[in-house]
C-alpha atoms as a PDB file:
ATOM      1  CA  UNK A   1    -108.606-246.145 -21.874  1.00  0.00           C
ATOM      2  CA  UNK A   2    -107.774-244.508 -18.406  1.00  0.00           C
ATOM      3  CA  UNK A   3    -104.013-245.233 -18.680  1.00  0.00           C
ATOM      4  CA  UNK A   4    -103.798-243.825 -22.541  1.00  0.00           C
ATOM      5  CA  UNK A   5    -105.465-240.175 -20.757  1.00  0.00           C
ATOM      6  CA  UNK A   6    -103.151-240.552 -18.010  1.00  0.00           C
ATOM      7  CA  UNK A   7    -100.203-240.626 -20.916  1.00  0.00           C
ATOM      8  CA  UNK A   8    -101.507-238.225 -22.709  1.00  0.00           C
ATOM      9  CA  UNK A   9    -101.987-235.475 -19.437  1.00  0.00           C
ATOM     10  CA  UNK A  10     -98.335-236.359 -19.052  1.00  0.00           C
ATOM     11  CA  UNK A  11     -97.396-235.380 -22.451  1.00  0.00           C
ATOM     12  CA  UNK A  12     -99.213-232.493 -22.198  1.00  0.00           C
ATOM     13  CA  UNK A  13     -97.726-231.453 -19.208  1.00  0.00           C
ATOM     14  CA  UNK A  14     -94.621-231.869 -19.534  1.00  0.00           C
ATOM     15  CA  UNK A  15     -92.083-229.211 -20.700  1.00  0.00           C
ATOM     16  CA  UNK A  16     -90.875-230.122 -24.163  1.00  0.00           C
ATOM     17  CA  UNK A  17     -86.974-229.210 -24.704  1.00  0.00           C
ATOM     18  CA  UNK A  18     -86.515-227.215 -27.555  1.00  0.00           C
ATOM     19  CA  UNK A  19     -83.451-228.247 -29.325  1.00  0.00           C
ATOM     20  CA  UNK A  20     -82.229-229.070 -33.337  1.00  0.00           C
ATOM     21  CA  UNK A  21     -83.689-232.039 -34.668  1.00  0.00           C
ATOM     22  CA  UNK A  22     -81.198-234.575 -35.571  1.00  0.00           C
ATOM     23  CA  UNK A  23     -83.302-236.903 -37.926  1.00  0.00           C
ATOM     24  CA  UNK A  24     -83.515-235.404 -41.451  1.00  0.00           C
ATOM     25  CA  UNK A  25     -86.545-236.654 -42.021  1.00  0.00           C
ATOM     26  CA  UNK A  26     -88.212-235.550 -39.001  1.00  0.00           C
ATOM     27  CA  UNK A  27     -87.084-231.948 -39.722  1.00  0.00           C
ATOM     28  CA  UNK A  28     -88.202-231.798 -42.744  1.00  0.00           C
ATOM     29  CA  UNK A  29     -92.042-233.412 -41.813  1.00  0.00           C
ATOM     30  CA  UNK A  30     -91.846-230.341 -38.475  1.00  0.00           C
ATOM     31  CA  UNK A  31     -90.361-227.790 -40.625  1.00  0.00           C
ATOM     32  CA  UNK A  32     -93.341-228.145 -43.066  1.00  0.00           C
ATOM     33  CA  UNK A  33     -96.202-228.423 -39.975  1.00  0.00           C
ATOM     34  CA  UNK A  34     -94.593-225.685 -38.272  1.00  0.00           C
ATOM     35  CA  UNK A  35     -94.562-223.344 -40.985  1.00  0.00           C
ATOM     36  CA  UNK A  36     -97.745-224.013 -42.084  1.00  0.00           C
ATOM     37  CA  UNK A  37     -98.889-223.173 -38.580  1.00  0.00           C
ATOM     38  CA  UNK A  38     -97.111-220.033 -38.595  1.00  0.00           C
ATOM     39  CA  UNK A  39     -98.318-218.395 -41.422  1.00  0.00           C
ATOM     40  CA  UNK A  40    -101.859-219.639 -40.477  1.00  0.00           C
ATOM     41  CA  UNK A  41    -101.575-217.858 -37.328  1.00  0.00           C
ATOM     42  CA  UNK A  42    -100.306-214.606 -38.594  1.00  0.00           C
ATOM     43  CA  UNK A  43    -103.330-215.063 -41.251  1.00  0.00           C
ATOM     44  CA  UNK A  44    -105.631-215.607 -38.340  1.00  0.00           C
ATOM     45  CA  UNK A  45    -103.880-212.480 -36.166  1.00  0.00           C
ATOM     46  CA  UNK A  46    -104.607-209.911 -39.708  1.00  0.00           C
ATOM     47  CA  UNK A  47    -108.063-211.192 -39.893  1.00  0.00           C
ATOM     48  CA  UNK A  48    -108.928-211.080 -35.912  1.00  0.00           C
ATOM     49  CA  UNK A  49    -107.291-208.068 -34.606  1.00  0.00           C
ATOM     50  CA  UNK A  50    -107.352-205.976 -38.278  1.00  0.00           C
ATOM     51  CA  UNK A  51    -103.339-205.852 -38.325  1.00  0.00           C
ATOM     52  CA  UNK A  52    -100.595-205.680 -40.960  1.00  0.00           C
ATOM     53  CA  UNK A  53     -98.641-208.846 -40.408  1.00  0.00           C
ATOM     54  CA  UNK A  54     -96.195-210.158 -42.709  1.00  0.00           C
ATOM     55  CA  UNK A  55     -93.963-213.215 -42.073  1.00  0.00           C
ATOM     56  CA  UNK A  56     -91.229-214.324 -43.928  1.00  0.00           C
ATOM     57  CA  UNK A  57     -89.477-218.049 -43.489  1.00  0.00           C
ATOM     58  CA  UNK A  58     -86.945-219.832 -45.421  1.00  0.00           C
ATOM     59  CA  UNK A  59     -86.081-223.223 -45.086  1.00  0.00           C
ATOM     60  CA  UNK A  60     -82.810-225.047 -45.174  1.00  0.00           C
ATOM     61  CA  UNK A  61     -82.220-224.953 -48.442  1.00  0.00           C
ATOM     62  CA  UNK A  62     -82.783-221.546 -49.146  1.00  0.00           C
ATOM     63  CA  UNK A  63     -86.475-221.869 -50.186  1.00  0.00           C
ATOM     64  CA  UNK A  64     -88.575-218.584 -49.255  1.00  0.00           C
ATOM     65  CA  UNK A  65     -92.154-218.558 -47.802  1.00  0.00           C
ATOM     66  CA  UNK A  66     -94.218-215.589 -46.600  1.00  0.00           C
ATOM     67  CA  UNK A  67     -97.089-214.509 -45.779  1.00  0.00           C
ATOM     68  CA  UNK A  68     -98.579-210.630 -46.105  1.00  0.00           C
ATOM     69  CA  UNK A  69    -101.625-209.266 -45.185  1.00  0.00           C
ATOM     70  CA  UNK A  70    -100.984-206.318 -47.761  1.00  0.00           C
ATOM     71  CA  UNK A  71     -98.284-205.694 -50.301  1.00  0.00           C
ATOM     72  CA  UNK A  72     -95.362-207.247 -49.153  1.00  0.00           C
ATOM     73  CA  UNK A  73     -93.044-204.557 -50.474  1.00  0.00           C
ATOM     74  CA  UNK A  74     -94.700-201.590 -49.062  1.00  0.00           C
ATOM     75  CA  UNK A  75     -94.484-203.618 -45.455  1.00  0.00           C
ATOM     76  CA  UNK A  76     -90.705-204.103 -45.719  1.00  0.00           C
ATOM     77  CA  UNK A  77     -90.186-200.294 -46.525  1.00  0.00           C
ATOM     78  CA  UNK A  78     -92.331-198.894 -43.753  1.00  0.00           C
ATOM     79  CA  UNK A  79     -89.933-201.897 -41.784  1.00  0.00           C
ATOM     80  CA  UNK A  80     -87.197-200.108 -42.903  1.00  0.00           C
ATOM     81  CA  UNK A  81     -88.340-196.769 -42.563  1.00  0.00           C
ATOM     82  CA  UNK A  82     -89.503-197.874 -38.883  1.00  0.00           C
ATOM     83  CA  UNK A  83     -86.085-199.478 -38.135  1.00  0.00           C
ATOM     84  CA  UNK A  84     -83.887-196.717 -39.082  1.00  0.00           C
ATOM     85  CA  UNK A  85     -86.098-194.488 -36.935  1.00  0.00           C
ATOM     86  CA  UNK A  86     -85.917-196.961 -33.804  1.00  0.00           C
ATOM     87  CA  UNK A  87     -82.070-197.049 -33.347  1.00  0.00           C
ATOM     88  CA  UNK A  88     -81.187-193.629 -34.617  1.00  0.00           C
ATOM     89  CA  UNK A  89     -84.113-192.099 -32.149  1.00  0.00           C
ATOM     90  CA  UNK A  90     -81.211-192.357 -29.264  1.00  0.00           C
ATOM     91  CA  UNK A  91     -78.388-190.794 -31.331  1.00  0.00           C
ATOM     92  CA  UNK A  92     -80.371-187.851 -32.840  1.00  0.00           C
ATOM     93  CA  UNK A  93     -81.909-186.702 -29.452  1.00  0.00           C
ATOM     94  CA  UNK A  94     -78.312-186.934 -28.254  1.00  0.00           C
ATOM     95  CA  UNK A  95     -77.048-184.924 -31.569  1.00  0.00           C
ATOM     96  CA  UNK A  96     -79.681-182.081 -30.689  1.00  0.00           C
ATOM     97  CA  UNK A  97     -78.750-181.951 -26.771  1.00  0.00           C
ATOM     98  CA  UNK A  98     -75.386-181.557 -28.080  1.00  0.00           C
ATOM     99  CA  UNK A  99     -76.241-178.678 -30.893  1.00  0.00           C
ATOM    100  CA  UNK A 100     -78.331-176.879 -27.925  1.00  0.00           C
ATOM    101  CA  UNK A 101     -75.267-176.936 -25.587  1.00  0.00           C
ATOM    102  CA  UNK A 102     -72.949-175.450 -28.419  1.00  0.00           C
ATOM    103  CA  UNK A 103     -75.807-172.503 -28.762  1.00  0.00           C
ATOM    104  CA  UNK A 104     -75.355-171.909 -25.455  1.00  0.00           C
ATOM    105  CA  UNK A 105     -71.585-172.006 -25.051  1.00  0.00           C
ATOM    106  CA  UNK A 106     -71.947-169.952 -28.115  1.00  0.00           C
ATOM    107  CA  UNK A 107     -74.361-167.083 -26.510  1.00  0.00           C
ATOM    108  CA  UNK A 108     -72.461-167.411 -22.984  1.00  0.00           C
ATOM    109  CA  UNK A 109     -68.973-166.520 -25.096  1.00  0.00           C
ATOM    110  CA  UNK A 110     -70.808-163.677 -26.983  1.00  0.00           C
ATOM    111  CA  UNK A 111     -72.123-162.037 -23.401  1.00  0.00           C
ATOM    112  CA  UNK A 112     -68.838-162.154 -21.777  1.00  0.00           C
ATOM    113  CA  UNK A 113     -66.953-160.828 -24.408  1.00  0.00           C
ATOM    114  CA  UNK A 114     -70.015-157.963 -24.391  1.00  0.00           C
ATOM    115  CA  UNK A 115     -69.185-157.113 -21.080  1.00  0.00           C
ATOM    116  CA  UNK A 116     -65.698-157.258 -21.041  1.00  0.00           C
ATOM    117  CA  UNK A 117     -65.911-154.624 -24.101  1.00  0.00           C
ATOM    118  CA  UNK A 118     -68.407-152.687 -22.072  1.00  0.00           C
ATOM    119  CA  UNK A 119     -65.707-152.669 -18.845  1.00  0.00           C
ATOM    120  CA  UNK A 120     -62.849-151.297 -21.237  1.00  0.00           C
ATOM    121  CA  UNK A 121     -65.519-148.597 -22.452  1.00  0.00           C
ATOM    122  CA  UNK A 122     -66.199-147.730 -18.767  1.00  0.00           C
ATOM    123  CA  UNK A 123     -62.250-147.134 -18.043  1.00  0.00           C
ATOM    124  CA  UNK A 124     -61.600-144.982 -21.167  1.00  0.00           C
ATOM    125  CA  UNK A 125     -60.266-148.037 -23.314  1.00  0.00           C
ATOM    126  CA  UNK A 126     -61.749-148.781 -26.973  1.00  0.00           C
ATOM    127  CA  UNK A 127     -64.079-145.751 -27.581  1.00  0.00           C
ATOM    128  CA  UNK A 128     -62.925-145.286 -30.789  1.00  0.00           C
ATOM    129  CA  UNK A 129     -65.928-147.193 -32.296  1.00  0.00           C
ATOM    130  CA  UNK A 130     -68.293-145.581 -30.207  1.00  0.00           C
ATOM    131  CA  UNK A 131     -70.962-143.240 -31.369  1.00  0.00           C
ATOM    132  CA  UNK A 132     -72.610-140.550 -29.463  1.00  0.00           C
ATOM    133  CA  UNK A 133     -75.325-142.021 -27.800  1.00  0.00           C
ATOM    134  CA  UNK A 134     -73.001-144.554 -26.683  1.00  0.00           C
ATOM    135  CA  UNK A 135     -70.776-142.439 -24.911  1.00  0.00           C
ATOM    136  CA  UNK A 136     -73.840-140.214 -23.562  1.00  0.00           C
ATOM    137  CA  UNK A 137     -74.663-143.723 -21.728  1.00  0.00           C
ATOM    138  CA  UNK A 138     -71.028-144.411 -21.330  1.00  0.00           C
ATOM    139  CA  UNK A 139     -70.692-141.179 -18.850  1.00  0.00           C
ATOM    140  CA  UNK A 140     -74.460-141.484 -17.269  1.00  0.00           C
ATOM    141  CA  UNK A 141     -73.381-144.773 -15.767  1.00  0.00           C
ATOM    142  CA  UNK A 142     -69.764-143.117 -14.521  1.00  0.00           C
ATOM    143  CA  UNK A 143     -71.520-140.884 -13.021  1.00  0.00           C
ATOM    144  CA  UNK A 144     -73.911-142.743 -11.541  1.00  0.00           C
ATOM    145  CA  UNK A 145     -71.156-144.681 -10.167  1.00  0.00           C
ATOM    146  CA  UNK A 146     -69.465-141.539  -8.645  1.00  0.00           C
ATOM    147  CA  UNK A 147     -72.820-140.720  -7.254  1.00  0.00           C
ATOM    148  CA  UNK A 148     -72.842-144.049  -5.524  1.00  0.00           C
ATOM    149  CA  UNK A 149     -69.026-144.155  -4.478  1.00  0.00           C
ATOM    150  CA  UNK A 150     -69.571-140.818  -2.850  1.00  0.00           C
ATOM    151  CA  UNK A 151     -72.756-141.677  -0.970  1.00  0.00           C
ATOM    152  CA  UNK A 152     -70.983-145.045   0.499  1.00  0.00           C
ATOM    153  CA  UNK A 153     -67.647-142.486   0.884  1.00  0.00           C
ATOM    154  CA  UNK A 154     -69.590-140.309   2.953  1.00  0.00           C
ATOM    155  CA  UNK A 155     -71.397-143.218   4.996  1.00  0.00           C
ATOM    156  CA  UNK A 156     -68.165-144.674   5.662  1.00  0.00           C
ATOM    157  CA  UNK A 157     -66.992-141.453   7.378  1.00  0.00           C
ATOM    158  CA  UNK A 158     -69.905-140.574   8.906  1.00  0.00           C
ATOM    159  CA  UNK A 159     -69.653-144.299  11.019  1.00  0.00           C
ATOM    160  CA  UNK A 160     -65.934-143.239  11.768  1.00  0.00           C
ATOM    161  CA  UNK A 161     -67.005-140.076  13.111  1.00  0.00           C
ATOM    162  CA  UNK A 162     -69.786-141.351  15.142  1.00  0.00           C
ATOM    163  CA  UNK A 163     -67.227-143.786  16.912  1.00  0.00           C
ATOM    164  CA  UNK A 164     -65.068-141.261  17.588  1.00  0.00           C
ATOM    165  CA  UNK A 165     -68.001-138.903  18.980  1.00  0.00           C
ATOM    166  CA  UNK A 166     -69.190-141.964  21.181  1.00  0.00           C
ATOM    167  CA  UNK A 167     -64.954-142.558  22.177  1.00  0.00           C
ATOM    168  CA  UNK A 168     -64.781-138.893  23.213  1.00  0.00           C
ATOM    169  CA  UNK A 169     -67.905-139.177  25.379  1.00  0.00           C
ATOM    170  CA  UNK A 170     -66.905-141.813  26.982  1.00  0.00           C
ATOM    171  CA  UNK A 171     -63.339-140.523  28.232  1.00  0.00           C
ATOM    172  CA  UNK A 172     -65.540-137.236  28.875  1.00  0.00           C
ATOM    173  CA  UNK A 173     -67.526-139.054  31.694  1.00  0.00           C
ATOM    174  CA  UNK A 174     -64.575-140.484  33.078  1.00  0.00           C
ATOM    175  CA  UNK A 175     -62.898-137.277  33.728  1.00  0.00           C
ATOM    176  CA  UNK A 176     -66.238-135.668  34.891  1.00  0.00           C
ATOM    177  CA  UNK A 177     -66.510-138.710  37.537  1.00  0.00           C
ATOM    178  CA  UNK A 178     -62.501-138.381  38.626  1.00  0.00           C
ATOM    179  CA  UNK A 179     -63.094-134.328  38.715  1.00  0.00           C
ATOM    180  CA  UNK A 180     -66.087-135.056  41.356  1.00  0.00           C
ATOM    181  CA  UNK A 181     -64.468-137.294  43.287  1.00  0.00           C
ATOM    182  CA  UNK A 182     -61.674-134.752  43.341  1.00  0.00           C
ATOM    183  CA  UNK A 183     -64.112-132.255  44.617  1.00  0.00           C
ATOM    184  CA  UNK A 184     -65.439-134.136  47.076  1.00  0.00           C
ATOM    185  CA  UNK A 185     -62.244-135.067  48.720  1.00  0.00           C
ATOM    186  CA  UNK A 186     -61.408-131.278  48.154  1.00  0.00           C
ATOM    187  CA  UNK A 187     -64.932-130.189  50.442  1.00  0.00           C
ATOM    188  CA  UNK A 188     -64.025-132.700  53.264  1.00  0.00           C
ATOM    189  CA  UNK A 189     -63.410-130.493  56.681  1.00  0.00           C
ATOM    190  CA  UNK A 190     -59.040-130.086  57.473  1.00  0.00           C
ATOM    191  CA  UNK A 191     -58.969-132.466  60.698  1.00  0.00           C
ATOM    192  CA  UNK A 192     -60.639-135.689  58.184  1.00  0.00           C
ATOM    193  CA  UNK A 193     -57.503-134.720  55.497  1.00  0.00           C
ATOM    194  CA  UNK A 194     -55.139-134.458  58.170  1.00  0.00           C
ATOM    195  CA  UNK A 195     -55.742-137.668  59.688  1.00  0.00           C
ATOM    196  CA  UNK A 196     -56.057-139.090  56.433  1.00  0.00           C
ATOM    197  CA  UNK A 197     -52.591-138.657  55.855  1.00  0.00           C
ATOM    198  CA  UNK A 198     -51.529-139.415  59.472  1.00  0.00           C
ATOM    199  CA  UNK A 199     -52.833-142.731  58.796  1.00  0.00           C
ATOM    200  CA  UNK A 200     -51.096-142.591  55.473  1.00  0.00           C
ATOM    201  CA  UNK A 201     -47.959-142.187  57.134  1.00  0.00           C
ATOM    202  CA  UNK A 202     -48.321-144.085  60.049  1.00  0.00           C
ATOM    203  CA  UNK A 203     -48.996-147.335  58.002  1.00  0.00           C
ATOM    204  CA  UNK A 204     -45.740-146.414  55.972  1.00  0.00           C
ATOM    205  CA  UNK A 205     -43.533-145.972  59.414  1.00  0.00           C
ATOM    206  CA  UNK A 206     -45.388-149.754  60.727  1.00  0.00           C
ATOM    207  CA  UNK A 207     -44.219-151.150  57.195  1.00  0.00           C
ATOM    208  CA  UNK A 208     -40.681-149.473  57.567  1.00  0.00           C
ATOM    209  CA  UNK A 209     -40.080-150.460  61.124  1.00  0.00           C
ATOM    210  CA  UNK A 210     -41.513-154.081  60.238  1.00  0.00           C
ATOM    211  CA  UNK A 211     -38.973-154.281  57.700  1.00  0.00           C
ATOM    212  CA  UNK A 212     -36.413-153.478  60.157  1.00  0.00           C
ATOM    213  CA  UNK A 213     -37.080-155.599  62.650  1.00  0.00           C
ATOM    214  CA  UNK A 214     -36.944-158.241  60.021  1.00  0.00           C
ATOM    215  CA  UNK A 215     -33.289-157.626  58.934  1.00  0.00           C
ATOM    216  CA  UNK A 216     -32.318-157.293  62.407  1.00  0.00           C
ATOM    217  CA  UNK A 217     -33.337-160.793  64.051  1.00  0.00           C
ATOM    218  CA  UNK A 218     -31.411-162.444  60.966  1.00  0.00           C
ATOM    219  CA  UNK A 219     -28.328-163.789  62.473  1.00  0.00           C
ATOM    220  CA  UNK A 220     -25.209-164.926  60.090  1.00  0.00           C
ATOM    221  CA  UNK A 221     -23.726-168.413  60.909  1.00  0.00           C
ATOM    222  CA  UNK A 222     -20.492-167.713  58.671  1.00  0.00           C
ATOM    223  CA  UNK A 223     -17.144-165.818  61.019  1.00  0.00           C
ATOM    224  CA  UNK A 224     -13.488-165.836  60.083  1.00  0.00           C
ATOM    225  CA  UNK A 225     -11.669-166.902  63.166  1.00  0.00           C
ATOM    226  CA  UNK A 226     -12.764-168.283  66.699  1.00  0.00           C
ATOM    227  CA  UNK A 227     -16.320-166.896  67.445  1.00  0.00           C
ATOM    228  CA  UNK A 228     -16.514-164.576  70.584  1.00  0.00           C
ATOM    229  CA  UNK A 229     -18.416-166.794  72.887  1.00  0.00           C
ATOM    230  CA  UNK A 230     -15.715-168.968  72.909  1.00  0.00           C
ATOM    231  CA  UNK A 231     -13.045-166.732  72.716  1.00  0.00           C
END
């Protein structure tokens, strides 16, 4: 008795590999259990949780049985209707995001070519279509645009003329500070002058006799003939 529940723990516990059944027999006698547990369980699963279950099984030869908790038929078309929903989902979301980007290629093309007619309006070009109030608004913004041209015109040269100003006052101080030191050397007493420019000459006379001196202790080495000291 202990070894047959020893067996049978093994049996349970052990993984069963799920493969075709060669024996004809055998296939037939599962075939039959199996189905009958199937349909009992999706009987069981309708009844338990309140679901719509159907299940549908054919055996080798061809032979159909099913099982439906309501009318078959209407199950298989809300199966269709459900399928045909589940893999076009994907497609049609990507058929919309398509359709939107084409709208707004389509707007984006319309505004450009809205401006670019506006821009030959502006420059005198197309106005032939144009009605009054059009061209009322046509020369407001021109002349707005003059009005701002000019004021950046006139800010422009007012920044050139206020480097200038601030280049003119600048050489201005350096004259003013070359005219005082003018002056000053100007208001310094005769004697301080004079010897200034003694000293001014005296250092050219040391530089000139310097450079004298210099070419005169330079003694060639080249004669033509005998030289004197051995003459």
């Amino acid at each position: 008795m202990f070894g047959s529940d020893l067996d049978r723990n093994k049996m349970v516990r052990g993984k069963i590999e799920i493969k075709r059944i060669d024996n004809l027999t055998s296939r037939q006698i599962s075939f039959s259990k199996r189905r009958k547990g199937l349909l009992k369980k999706a009987h069981e699963l309708s009844v338990l949780c309140d679901a719509q279950v159907a299940a549908i099984v054919f055996s080798q030869k061809g032979k159909l049985y099913e099982f439906a908790s309501s009318d078959m038929k209407k199950m298989m078309e809300q199966c269709e209707m459900y399928k045909n929903g589940y893999f076009h989902a994907e497609r049609l979301q990507e058929e919309k995001d398509v359709q939107d980007l084409k709208n707004e290629v389509t707007v984006m093309v319309n505004r450009i070519e809205l401006l670019q007619l506006h821009c030959r309006k502006l420059m005198g070009q197309d106005l032939g279509s144009c009605s009054v109030e059009e061209l009322n608004e046509i020369t407001f913004q021109i002349e707005r645009s003059l009005t701002l041209i000019r004021s950046r015109k006139g800010k422009v040269h007012e920044d050139e003329v206020g480097k200038l100003k601030s280049e003119i006052e600048g050489t201005r101080e350096l004259v003013n500070e070359r005219t005082k030191l003018h002056e000053m050397f100007e208001e310094r007493p005769l004697w301080m002058q004079s010897r200034s420019l003694e000293s001014e000459k005296n250092a050219s006379s040391s530089s000139s006799a310097c450079e004298n001196m210099n070419i005169s202790d330079v003694e060639t080495d080249l004669f033509i003939g005998l030289h004197r000291s051995q003459v």
